[in-house]
Protein backbone atom coordinates (compact mmCIF):
# COMPACT_ATOMS: atom_id res chain seq x y z
CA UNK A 1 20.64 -7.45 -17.03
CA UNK A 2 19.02 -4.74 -13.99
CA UNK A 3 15.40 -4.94 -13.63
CA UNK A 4 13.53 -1.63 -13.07
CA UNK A 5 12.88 -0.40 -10.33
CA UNK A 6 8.84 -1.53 -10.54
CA UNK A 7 10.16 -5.51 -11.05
CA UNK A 8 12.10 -5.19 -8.04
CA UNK A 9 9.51 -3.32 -5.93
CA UNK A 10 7.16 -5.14 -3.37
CA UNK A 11 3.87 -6.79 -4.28
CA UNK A 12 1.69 -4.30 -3.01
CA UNK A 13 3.08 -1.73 -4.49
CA UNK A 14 2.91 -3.78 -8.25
CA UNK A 15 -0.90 -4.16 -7.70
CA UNK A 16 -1.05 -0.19 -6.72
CA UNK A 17 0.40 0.55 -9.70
CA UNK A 18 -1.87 -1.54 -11.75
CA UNK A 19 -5.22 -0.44 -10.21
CA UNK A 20 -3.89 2.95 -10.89
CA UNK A 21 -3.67 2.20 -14.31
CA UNK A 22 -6.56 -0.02 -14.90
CA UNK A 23 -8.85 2.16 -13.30
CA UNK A 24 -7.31 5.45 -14.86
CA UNK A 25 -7.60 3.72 -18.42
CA UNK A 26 -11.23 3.33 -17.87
CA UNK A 27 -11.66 6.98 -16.58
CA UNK A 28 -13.52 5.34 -13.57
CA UNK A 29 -14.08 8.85 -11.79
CA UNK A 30 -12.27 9.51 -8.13
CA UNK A 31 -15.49 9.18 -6.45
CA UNK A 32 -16.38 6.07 -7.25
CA UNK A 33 -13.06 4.39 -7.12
CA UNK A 34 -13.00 5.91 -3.44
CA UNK A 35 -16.01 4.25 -2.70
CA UNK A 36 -15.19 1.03 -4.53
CA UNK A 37 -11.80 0.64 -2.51
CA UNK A 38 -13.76 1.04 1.09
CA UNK A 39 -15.96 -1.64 0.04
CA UNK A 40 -13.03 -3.77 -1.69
CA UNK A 41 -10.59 -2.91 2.24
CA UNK A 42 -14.11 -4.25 4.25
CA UNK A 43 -14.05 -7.19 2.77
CA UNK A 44 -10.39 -7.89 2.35
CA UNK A 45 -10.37 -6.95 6.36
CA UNK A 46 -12.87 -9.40 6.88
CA UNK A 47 -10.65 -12.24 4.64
CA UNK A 48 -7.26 -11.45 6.62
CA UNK A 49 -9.43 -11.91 10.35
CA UNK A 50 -10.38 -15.11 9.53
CA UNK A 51 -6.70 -16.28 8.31
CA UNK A 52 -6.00 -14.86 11.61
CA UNK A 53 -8.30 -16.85 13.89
């Protein structure tokens, strides 16, 4: 049995993929998602520098 080509991609791009959807579903409009995702990368920044130190 082959998986598709989503089961085999990476991680990231499965969670890409089902943002896309989620927030498409909802018809959260561009703008806000935009905004959303800089606030969501700030704080995910912030996570990954303290792993780091």
């Amino acid at each position: 049995m082959s998986k598709t080509g989503l089961e085999q991609a990476p991680d990231d791009i499965k969670l890409a993929v089902d943002l896309i959807y989620l927030l498409e579903s909802n018809k959260v409009a561009p703008e806000t998602v935009l905004k959303a995702l800089d606030i969501v990368r700030a704080d995910f920044e912030k996570k990954a520098q303290g792993q780091n130190n």
